[in-house]
C-alpha atoms as a PDB file:
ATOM      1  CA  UNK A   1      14.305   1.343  -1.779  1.00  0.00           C
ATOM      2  CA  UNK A   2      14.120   4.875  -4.084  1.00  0.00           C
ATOM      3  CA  UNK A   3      12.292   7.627  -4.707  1.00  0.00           C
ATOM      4  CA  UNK A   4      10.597   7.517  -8.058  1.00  0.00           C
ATOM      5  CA  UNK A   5       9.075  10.166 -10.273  1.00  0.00           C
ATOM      6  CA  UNK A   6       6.759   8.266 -12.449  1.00  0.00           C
ATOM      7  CA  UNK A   7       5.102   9.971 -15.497  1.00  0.00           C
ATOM      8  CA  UNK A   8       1.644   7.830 -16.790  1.00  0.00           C
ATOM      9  CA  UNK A   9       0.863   8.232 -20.161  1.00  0.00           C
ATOM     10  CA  UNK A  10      -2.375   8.848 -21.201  1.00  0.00           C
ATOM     11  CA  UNK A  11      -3.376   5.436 -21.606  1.00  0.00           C
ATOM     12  CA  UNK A  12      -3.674   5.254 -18.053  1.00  0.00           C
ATOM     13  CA  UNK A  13      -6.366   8.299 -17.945  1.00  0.00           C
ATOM     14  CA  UNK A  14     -10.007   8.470 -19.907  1.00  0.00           C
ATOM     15  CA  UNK A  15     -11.115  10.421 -22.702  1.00  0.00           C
ATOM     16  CA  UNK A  16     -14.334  11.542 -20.274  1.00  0.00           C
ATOM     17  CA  UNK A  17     -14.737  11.797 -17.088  1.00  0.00           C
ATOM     18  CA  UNK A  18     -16.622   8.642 -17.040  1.00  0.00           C
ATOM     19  CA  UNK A  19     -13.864   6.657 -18.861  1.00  0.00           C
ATOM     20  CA  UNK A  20     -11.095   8.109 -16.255  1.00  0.00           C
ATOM     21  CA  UNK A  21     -13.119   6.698 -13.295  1.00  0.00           C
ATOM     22  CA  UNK A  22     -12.881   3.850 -15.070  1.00  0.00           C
ATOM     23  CA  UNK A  23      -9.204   3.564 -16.462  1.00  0.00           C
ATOM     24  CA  UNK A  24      -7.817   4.855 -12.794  1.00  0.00           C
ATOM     25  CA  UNK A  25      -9.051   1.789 -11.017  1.00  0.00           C
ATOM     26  CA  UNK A  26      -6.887  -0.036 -13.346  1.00  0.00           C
ATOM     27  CA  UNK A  27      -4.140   2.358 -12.921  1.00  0.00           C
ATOM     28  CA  UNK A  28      -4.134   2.156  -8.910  1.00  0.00           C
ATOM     29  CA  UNK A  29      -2.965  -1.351  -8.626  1.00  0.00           C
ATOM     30  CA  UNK A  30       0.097  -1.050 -10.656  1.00  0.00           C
ATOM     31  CA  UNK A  31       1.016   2.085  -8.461  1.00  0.00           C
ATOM     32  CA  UNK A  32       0.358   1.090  -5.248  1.00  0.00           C
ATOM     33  CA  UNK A  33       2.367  -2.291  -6.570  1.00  0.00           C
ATOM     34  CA  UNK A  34       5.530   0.187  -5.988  1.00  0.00           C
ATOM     35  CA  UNK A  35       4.551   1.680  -2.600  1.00  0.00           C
ATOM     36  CA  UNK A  36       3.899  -1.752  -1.392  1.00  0.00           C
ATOM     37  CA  UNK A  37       7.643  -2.946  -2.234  1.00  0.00           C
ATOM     38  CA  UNK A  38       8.672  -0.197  -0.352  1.00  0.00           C
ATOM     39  CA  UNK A  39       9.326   2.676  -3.085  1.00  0.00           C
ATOM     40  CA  UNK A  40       8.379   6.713  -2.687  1.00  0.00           C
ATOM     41  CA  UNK A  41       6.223   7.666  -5.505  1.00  0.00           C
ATOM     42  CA  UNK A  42       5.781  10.591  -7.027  1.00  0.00           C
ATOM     43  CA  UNK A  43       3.041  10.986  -9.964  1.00  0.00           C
ATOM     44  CA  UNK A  44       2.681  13.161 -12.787  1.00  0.00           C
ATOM     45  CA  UNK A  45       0.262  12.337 -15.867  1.00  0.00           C
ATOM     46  CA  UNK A  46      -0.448  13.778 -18.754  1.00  0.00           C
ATOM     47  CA  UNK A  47      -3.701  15.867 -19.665  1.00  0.00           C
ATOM     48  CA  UNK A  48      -3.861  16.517 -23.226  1.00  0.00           C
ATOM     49  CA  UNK A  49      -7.090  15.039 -23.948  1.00  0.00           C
ATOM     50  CA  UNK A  50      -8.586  16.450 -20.837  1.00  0.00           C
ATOM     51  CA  UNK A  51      -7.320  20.247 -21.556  1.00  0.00           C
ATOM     52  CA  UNK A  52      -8.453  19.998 -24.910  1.00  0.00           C
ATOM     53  CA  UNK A  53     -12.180  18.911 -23.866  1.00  0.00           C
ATOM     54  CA  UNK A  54     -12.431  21.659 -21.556  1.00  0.00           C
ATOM     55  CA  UNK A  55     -11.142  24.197 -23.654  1.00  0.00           C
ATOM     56  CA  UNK A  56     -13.687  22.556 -26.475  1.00  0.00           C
ATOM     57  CA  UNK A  57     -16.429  23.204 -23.640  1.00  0.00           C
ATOM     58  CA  UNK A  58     -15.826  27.346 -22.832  1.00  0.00           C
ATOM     59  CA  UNK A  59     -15.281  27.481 -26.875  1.00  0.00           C
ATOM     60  CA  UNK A  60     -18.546  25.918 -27.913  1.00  0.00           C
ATOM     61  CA  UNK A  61     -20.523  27.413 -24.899  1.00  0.00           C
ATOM     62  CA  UNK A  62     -22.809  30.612 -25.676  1.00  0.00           C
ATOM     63  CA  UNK A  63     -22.579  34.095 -23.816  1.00  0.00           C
ATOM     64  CA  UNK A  64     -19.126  32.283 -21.515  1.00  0.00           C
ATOM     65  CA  UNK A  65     -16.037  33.807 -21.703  1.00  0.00           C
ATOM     66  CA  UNK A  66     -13.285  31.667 -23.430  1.00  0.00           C
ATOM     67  CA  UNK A  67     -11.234  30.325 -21.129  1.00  0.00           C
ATOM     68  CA  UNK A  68      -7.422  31.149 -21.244  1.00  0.00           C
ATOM     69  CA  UNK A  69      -5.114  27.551 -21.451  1.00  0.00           C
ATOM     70  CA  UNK A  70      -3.278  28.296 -18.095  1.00  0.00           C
ATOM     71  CA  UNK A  71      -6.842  28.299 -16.913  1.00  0.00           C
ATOM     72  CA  UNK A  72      -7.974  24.931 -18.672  1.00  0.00           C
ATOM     73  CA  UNK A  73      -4.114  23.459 -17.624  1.00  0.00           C
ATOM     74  CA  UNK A  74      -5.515  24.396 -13.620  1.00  0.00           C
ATOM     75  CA  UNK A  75      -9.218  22.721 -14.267  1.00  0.00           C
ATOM     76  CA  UNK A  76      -7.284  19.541 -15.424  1.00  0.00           C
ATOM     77  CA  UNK A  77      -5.294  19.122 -13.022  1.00  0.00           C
ATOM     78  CA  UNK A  78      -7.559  19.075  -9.954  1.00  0.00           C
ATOM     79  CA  UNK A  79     -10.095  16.820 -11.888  1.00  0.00           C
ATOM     80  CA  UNK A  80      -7.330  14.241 -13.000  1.00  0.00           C
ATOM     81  CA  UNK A  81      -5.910  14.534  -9.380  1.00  0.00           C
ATOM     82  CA  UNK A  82      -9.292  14.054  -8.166  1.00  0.00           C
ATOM     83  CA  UNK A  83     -10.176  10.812  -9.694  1.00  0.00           C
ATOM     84  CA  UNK A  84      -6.484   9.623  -9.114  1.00  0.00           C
ATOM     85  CA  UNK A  85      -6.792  10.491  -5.276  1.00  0.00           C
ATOM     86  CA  UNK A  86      -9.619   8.465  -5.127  1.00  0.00           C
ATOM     87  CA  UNK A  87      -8.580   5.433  -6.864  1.00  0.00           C
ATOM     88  CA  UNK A  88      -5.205   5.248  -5.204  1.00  0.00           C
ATOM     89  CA  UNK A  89      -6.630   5.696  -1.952  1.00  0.00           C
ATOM     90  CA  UNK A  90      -9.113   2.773  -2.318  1.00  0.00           C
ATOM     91  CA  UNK A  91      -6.211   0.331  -3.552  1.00  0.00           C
ATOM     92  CA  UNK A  92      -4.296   1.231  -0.822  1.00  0.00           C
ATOM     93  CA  UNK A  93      -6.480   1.199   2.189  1.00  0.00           C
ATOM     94  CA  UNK A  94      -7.777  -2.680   0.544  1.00  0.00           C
ATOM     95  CA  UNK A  95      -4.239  -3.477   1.336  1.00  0.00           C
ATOM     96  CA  UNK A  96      -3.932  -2.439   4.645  1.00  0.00           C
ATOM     97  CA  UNK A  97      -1.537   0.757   3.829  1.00  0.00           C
ATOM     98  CA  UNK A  98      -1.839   4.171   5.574  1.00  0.00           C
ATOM     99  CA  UNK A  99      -0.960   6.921   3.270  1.00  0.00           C
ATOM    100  CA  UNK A 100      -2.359  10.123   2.656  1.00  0.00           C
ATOM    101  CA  UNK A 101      -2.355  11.647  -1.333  1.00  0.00           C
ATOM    102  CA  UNK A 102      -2.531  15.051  -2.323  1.00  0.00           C
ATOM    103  CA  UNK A 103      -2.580  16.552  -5.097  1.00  0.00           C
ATOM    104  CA  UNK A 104      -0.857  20.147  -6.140  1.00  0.00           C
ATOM    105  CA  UNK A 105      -1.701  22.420  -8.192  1.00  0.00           C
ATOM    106  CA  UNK A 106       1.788  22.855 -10.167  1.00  0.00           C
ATOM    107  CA  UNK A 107       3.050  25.978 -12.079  1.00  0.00           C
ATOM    108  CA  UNK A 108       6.125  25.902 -14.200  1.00  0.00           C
ATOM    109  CA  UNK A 109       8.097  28.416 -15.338  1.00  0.00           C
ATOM    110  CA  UNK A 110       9.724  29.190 -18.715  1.00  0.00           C
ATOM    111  CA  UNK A 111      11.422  31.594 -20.050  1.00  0.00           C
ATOM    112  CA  UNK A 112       9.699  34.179 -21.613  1.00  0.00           C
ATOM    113  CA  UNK A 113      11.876  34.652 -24.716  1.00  0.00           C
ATOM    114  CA  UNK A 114      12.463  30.568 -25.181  1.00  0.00           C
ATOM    115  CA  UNK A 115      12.167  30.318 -29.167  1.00  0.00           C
ATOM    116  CA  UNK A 116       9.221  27.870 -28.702  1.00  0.00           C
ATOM    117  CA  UNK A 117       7.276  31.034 -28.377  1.00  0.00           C
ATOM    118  CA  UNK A 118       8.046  32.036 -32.118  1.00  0.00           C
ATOM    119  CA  UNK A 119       7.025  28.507 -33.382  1.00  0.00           C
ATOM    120  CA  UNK A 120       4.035  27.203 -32.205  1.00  0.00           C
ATOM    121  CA  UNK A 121       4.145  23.175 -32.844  1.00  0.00           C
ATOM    122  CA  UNK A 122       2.118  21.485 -30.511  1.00  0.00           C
ATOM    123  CA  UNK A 123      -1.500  20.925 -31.966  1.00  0.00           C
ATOM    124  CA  UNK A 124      -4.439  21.375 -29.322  1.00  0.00           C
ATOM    125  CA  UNK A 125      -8.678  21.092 -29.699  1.00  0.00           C
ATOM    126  CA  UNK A 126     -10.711  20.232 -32.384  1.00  0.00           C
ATOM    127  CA  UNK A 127      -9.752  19.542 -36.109  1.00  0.00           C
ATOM    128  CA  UNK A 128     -10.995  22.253 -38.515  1.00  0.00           C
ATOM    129  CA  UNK A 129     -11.468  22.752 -42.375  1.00  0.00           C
ATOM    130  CA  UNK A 130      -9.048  24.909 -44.385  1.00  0.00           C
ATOM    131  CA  UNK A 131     -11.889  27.311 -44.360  1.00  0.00           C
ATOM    132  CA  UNK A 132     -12.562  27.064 -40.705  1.00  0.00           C
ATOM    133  CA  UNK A 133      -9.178  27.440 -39.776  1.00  0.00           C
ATOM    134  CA  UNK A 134      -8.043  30.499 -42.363  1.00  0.00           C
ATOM    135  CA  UNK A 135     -11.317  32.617 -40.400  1.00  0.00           C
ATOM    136  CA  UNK A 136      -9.765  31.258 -36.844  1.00  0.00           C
ATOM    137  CA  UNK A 137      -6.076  32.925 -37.583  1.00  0.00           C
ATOM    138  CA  UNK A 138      -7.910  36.387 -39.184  1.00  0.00           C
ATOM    139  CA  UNK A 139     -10.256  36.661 -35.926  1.00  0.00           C
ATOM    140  CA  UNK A 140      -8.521  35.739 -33.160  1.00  0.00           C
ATOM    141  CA  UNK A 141      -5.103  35.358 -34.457  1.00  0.00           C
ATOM    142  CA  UNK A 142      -4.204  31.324 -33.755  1.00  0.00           C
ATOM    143  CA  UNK A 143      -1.527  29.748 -35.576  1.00  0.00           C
ATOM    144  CA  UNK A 144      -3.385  26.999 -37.795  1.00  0.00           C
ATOM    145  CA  UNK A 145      -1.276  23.932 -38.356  1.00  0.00           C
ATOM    146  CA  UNK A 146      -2.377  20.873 -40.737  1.00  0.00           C
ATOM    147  CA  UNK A 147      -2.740  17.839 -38.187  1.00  0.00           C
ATOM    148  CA  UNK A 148      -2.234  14.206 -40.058  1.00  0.00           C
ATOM    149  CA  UNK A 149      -4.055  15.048 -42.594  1.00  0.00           C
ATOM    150  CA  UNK A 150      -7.290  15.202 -40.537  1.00  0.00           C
ATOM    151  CA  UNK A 151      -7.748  18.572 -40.773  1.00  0.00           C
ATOM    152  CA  UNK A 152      -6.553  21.640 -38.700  1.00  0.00           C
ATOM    153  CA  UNK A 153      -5.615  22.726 -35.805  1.00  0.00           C
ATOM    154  CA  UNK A 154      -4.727  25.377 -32.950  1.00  0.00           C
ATOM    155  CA  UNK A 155      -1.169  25.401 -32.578  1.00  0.00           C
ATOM    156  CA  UNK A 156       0.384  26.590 -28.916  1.00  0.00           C
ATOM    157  CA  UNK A 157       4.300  26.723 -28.138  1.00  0.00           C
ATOM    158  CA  UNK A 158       5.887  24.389 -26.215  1.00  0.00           C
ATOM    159  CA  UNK A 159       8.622  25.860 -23.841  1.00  0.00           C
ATOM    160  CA  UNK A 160      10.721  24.002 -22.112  1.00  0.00           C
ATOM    161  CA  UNK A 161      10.139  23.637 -18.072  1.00  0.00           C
ATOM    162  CA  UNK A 162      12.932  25.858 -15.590  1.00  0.00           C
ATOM    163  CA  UNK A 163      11.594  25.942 -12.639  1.00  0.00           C
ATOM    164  CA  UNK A 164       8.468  24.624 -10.588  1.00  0.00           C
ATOM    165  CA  UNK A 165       7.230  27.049  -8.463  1.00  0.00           C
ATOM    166  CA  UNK A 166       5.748  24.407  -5.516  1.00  0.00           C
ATOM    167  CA  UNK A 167       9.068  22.343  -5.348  1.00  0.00           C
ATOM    168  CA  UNK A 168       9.256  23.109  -1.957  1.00  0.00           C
ATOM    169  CA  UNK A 169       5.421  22.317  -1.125  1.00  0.00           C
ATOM    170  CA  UNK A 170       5.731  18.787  -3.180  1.00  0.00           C
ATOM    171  CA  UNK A 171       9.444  18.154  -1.222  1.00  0.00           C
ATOM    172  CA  UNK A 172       7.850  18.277   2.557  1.00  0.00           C
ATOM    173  CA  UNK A 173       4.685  16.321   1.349  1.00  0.00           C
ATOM    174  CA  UNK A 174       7.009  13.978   0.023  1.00  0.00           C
ATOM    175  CA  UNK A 175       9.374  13.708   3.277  1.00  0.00           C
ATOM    176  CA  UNK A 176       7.037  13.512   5.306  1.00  0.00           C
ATOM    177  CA  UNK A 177       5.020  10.075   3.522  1.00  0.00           C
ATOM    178  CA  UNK A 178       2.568  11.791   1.787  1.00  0.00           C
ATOM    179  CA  UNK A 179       1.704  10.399  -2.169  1.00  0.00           C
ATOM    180  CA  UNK A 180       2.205  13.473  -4.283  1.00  0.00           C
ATOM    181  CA  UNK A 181       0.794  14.422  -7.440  1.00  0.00           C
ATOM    182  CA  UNK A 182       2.008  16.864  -8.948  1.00  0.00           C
ATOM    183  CA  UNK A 183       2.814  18.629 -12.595  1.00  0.00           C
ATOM    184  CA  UNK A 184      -0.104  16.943 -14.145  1.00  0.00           C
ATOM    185  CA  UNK A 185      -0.261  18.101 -18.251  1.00  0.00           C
ATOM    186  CA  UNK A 186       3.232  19.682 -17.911  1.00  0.00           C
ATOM    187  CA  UNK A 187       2.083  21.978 -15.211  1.00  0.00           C
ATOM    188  CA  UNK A 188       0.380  25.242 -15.593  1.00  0.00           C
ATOM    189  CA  UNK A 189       2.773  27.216 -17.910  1.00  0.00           C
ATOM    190  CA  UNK A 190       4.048  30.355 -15.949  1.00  0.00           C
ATOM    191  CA  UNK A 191       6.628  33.228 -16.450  1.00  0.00           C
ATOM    192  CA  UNK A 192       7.740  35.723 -14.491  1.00  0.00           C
ATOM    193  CA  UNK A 193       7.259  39.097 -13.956  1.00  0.00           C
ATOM    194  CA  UNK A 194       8.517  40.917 -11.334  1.00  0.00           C
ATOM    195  CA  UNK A 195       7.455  39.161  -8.187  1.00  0.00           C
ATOM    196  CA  UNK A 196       4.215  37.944  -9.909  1.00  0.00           C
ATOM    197  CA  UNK A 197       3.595  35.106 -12.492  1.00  0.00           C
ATOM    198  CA  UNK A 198       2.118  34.923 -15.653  1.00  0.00           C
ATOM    199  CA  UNK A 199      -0.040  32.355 -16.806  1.00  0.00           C
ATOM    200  CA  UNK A 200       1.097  32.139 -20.802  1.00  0.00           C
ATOM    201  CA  UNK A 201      -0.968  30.096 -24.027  1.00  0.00           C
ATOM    202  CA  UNK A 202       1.037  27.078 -24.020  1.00  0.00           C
ATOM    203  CA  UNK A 203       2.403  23.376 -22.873  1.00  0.00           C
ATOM    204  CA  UNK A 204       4.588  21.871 -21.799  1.00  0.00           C
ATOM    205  CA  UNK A 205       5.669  18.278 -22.549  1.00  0.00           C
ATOM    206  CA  UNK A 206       4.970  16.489 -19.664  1.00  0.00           C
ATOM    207  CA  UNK A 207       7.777  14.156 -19.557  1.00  0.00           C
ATOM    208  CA  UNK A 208       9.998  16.944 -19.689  1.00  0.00           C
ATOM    209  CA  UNK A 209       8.197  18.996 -16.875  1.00  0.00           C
ATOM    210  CA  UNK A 210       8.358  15.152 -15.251  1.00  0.00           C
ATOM    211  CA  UNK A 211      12.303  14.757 -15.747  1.00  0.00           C
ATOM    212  CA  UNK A 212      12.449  18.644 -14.173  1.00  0.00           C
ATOM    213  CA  UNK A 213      10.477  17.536 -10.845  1.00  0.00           C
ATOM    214  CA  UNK A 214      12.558  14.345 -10.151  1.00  0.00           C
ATOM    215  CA  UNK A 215      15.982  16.340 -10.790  1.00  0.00           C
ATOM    216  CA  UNK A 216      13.876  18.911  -8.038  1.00  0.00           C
ATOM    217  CA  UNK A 217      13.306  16.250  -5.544  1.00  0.00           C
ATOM    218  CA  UNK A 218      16.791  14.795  -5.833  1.00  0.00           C
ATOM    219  CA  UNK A 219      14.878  10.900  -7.232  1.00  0.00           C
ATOM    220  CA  UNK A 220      16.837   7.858  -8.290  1.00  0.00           C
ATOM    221  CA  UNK A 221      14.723   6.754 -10.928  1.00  0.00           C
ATOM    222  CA  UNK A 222      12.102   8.371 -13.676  1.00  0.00           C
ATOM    223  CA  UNK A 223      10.305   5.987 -14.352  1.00  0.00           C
ATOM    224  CA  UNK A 224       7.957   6.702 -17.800  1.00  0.00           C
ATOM    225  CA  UNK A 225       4.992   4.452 -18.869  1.00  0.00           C
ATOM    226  CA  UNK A 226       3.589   4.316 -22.061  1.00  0.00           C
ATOM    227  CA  UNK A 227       1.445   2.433 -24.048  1.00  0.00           C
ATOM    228  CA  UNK A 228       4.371  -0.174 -25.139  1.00  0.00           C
ATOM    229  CA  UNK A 229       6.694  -2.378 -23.178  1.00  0.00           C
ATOM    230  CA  UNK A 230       9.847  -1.317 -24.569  1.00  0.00           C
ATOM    231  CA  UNK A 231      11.614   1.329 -26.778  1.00  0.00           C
ATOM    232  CA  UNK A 232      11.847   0.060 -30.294  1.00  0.00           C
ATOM    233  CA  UNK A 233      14.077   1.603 -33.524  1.00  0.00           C
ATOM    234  CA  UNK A 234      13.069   0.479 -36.805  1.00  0.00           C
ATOM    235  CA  UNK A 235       9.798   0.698 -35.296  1.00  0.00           C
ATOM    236  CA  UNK A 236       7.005  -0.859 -37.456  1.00  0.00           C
ATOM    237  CA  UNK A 237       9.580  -1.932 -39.733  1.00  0.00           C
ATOM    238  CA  UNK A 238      11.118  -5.470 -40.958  1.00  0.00           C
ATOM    239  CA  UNK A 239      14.067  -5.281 -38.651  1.00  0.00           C
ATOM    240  CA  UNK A 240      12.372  -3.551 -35.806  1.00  0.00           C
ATOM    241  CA  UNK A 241      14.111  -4.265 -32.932  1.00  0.00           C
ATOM    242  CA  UNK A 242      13.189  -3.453 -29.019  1.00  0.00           C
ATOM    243  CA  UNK A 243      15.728  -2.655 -26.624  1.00  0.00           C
ATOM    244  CA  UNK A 244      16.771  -3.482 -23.199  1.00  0.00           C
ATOM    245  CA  UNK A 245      19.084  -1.101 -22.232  1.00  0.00           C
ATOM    246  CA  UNK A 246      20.974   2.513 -24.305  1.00  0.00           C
ATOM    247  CA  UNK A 247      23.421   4.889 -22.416  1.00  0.00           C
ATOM    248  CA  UNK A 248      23.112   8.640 -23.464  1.00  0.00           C
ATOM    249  CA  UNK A 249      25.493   8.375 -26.160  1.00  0.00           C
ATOM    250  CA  UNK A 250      23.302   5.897 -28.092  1.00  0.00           C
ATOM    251  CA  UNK A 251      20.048   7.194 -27.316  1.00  0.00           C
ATOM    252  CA  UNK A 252      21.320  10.372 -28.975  1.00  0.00           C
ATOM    253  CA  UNK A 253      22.331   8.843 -31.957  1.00  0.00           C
ATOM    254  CA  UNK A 254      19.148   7.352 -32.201  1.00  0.00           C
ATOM    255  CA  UNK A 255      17.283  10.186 -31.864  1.00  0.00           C
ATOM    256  CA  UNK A 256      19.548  11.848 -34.776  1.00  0.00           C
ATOM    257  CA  UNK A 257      19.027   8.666 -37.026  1.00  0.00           C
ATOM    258  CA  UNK A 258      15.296   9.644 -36.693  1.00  0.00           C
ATOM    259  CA  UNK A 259      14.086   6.422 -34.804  1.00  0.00           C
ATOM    260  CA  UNK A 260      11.546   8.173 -32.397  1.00  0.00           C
ATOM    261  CA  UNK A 261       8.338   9.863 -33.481  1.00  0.00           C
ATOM    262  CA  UNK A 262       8.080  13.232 -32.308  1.00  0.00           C
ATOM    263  CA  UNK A 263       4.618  13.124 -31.490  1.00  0.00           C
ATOM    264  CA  UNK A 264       5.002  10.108 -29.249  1.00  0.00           C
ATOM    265  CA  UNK A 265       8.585   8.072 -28.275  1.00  0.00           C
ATOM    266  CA  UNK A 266      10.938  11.222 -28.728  1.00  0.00           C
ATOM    267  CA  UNK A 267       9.875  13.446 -25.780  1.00  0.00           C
ATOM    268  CA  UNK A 268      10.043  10.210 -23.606  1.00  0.00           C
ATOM    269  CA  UNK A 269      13.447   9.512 -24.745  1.00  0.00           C
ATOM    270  CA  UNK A 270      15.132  13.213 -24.623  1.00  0.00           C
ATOM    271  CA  UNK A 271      13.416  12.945 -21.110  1.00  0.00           C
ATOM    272  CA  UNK A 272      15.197  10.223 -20.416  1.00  0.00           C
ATOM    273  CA  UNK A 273      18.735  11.729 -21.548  1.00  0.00           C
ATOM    274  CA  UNK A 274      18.396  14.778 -19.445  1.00  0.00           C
ATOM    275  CA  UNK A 275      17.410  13.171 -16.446  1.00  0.00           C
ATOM    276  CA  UNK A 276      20.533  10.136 -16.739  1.00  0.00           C
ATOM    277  CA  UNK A 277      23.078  12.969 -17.668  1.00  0.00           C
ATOM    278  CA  UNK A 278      21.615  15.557 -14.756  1.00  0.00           C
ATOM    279  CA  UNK A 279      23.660  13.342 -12.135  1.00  0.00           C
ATOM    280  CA  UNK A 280      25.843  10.076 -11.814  1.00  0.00           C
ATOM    281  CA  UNK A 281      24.328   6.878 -10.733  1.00  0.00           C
ATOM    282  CA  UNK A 282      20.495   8.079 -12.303  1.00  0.00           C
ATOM    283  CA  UNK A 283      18.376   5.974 -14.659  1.00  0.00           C
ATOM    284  CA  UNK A 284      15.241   6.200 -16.805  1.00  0.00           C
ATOM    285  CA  UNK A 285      12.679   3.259 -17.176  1.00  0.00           C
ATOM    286  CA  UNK A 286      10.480   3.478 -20.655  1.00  0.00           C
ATOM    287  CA  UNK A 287       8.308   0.600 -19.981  1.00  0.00           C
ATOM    288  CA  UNK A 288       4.083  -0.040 -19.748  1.00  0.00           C
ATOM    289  CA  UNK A 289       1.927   0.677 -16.690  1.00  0.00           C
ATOM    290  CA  UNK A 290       1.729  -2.811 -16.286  1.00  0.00           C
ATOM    291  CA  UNK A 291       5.136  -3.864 -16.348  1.00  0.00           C
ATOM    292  CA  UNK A 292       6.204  -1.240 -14.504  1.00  0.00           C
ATOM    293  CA  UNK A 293       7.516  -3.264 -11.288  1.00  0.00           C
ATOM    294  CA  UNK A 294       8.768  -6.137 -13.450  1.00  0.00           C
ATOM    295  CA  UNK A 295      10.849  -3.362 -15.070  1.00  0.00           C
ATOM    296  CA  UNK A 296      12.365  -1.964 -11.726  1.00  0.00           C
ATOM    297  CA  UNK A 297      13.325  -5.426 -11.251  1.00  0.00           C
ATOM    298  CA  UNK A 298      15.114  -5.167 -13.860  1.00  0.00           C
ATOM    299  CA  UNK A 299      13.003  -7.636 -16.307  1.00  0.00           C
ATOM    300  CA  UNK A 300      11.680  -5.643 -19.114  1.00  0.00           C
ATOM    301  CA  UNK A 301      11.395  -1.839 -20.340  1.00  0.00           C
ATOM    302  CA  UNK A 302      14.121  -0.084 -21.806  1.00  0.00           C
ATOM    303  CA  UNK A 303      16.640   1.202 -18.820  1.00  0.00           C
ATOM    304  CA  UNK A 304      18.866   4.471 -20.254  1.00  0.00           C
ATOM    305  CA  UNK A 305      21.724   5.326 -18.506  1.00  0.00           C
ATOM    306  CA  UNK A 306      24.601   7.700 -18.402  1.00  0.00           C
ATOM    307  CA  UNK A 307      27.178   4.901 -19.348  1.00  0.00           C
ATOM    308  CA  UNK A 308      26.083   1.444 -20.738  1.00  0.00           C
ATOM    309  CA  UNK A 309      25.511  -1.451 -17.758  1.00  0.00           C
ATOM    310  CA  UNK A 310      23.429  -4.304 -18.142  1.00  0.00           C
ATOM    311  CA  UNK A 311      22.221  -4.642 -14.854  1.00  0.00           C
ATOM    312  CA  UNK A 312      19.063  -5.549 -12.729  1.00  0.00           C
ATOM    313  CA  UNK A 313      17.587  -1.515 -12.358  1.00  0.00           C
ATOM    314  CA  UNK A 314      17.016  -2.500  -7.934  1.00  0.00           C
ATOM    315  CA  UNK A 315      19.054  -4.331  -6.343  1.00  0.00           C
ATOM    316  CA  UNK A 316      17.191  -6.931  -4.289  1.00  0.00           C
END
């Protein structure tokens, strides 16, 4: 079988704590679905929700320090992992499976001159009003951006990932049976400095911090789960139309035509392109949590590859 990096979106994670314990029973089967047919899994997940609400928390609370985003990037990840752990671990040992799960603690490093630094795009916290957000940038000097027209908010960069700094930790946990998971939000945004790293006011996108730990750990498959079944262009529109299969070359045209929404499908997709170009004979799945296994069979999702092949994804 193959080694799979799979990224869950955040439909597979809470908006509270309470909500995760919930959603990550659901989540468990699906996953442990895959180890059960025979698969090594490696998880990342998202965190945006999570590192906004505890960012939210150190903001709103009186005589506390604010807390730095590397920070609130660290806090996420060991509560996510925590509730994950757990979950997992349950749905496994009700099926008779002994496997031990850890979660790591995952820096990434960027570059500290990558232009993402000089444009702040990716919108973080709480909405604001004009007002609110105009006395925000003169005091503590955020970059403000309009948000959907629900207001305003704090804009960080978003760098892309270069290295991950416990590749070699997550590789021996991995060879040696363990459940990893690992670069949860993107991973803790690092750069270098010397021999010591920087934690830096940012995040990273965490399919692309996904795609950079299963080129890392050598996978077959990134496997991406979203809210939807399939990648759609046109989407929303009369002649919408969802799609089984794209090699590189039309996912890039695609992406140039404008079909995938930058806030949601496109990071998933350029994911996808890296990973299927980073070495022959790799593939991307874009498919739900729940169809995950039907689409490693080869039955749904949307499969990219380098060159176009209609195929079942595993052979059988």
């Amino acid at each position: 079988m193959a080694r799979i990096v799979v990224a869950l979106g955040g439909n597979a994670l809470g908006k509270t704590p309470v909500e995760q314990r919930r959603a990550v029973n659901h989540t468990a089967g699906p996953i442990v679905d895959l180890i059960e047919e025979g698969h090594e899994i490696i998880l990342s997940h998202g965190n945006g929700t999570q590192v906004g609400m505890i960012n939210l928390a150190f903001e709103d609370a009186v005589n506390i320090p604010e807390m730095p985003f590397p920070e609130c990037g660290a806090m996420s990840q060991g509560y996510i992992g925590y509730h994950l752990q757990n979950a997992i671990k349950k749905e496994l040992t009700l099926r008779g499976i002994d496997k031990s799960i850890a979660t790591i603690i995952t820096q990434v490093v960027v570059e500290e001159n990558d232009p993402a630094f000089r444009n702040p795009t990716k919108p973080v916290g709480r909405f604001y009003t004009r007002e609110e957000a105009k006395k925000l940038h003169q005091e503590k000097g955020y970059i403000m951006v309009e948000d959907s027209g629900r207001g305003y908010r704090r804009a960080v960069p978003s760098p892309e990932p270069v290295d991950i700094v416990e590749k070699d930790i997550i590789k021996t946990l991995v060879e040696n049976s363990y459940l990893v998971i690992a670069c949860g939000g993107g991973g803790i945004p690092v750069v270098r400095e010397g021999v010591a790293l920087k934690g830096v006011p940012a995040v990273i996108d965490k399919d692309l911090a996904s795609e950079k730990l299963a080129e890392l750990l050598d996978a077959e498959f990134l496997v991406i789960l979203t809210a939807v079944e399939k990648v759609a262009i046109n989407f929303g529109k009369e002649n919408e139309k969802w799609l089984d299969e794209m090699d590189i070359v039309t996912t890039q045209k695609y992406i140039s035509e404008g079909h995938f929404a930058p806030g949601s499908m496109l990071p998933k997709v350029k994911a996808a392109v890296k990973f299927a170009s980073s070495k022959p004979g790799r593939k991307t799945l874009i498919t739900s949590l729940e169809k995950a296994r039907e689409g490693l069979a080869g039955r749904t999702g949307t499969l990219i590859t380098f060159e176009h092949k209609l195929s079942p994804i595993m052979a059988k």
